[in-house]
Protein backbone atom coordinates (compact mmCIF):
# COMPACT_ATOMS: atom_id res chain seq x y z
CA UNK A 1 1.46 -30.81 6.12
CA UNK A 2 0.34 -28.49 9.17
CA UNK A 3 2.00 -25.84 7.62
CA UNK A 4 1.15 -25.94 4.21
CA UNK A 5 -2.54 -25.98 5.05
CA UNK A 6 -1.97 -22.63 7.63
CA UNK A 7 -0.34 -21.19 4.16
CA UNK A 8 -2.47 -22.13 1.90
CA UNK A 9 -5.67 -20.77 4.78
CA UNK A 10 -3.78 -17.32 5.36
CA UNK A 11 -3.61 -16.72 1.71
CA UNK A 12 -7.37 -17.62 0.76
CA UNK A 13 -7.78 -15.38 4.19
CA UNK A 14 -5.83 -12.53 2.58
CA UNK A 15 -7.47 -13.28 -1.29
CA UNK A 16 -11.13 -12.34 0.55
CA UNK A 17 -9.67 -9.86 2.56
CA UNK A 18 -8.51 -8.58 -0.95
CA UNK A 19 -11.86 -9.40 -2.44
CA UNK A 20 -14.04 -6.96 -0.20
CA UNK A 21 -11.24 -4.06 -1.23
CA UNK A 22 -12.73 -1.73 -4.07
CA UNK A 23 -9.69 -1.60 -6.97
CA UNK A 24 -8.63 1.68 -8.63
CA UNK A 25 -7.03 2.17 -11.82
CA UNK A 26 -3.89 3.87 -11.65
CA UNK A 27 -4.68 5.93 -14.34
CA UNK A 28 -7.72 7.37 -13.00
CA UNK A 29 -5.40 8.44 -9.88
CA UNK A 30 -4.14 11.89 -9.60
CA UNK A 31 -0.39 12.03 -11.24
CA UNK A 32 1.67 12.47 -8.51
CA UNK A 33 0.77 8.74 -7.22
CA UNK A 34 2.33 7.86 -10.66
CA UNK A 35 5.30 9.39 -9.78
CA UNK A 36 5.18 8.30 -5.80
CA UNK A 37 4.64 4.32 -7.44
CA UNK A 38 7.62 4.67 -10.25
CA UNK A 39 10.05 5.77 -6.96
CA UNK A 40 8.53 2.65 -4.78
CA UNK A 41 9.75 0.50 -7.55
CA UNK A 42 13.04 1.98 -8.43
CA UNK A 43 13.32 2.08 -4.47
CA UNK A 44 13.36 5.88 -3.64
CA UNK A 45 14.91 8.47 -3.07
CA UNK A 46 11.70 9.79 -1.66
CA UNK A 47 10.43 13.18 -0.68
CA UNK A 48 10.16 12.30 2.92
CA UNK A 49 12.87 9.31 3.59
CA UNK A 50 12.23 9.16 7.74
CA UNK A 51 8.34 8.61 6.53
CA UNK A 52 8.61 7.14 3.12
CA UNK A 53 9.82 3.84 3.71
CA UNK A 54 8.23 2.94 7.21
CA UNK A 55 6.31 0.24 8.77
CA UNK A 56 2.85 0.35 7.87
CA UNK A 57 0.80 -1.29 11.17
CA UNK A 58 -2.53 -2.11 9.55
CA UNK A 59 -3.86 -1.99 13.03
CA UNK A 60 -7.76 -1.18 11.61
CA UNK A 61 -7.36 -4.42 9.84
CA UNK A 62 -8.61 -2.73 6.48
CA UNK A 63 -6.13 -4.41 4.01
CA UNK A 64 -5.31 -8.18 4.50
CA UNK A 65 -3.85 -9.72 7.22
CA UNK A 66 -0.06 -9.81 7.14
CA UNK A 67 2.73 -10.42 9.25
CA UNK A 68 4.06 -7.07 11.07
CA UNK A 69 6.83 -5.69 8.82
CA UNK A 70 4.50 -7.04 5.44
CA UNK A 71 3.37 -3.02 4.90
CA UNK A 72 5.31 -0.10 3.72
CA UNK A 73 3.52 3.71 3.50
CA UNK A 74 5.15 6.32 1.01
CA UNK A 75 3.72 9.83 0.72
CA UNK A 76 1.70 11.01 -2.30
CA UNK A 77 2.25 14.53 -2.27
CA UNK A 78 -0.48 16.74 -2.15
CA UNK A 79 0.06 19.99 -4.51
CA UNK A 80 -0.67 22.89 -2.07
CA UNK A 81 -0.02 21.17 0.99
CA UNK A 82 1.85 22.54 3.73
CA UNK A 83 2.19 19.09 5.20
CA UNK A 84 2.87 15.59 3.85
CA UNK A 85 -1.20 15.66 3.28
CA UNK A 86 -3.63 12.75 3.51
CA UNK A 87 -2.72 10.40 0.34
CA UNK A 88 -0.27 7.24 0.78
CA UNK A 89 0.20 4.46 -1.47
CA UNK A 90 0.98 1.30 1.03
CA UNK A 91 3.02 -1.52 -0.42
CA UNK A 92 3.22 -5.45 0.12
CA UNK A 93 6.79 -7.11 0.57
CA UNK A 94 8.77 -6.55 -1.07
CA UNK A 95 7.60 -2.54 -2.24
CA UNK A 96 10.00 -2.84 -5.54
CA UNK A 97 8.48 -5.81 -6.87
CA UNK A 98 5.41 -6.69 -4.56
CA UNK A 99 2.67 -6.05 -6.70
CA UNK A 100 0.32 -5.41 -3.97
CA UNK A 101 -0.17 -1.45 -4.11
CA UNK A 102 -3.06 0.21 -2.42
CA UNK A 103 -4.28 3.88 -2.19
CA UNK A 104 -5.62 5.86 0.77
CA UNK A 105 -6.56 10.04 -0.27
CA UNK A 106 -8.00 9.92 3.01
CA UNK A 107 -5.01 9.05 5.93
CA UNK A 108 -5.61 5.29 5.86
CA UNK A 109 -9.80 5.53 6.58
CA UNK A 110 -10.36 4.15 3.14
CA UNK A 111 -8.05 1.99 0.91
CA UNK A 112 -8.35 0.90 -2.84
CA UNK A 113 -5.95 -1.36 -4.72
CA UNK A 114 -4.15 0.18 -7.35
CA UNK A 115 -4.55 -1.46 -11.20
CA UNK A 116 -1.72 -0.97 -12.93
């Protein structure tokens, strides 16, 4: 019963957490975070495979609190860049099917979910 209650907390903890996060529509995002979200779900291959992929640490506490391991970052490429640029889309567990997409343009400072 313990248990079930700390679940049940730690997901209305993570719905607020959610709640305070402004939402974007993916269609209002530039295209290549189209393209960066239809290789998340199809699970890669991704312009930058020792980045794309890895451990996202959350360690400002901006998105909800999740186990270590819960986040994934992936690259948005930025046209012009010399550099893998500012934008990521992070993913929830599991990226392919999660659900749980949300935008930075401004290396993790800011974050907005993604509507699909």
């Amino acid at each position: 019963v313990a248990l079930t209650l700390a679940a049940c907390l730690g997901s209305a903890i993570a719905r607020e957490a959610y709640d305070h996060l402004d939402s974007v529509a993916l269609s209002s995002l530039p295209p290549e975070t189209h393209r960066t979200l239809q290789l998340i779900k199809q699970g890669g291959p991704f312009p930058y495979p020792h980045k794309d992929g890895s451990t996202f640490g959350n360690y400002e506490k901006r998105l909800p609190t999740q186990p270590r391991g819960h986040y994934r970052e992936y690259t948005v490429p930025t046209p012009g860049s010399r550099d893998r640029g500012a934008r990521r889309i992070i993913a929830g567990s599991p990226p392919e099917t999660s659900g749980e997409y949300y935008y930075t343009d401004d290396h993790y400072r800011s974050f907005r979910r993604i509507r699909e």
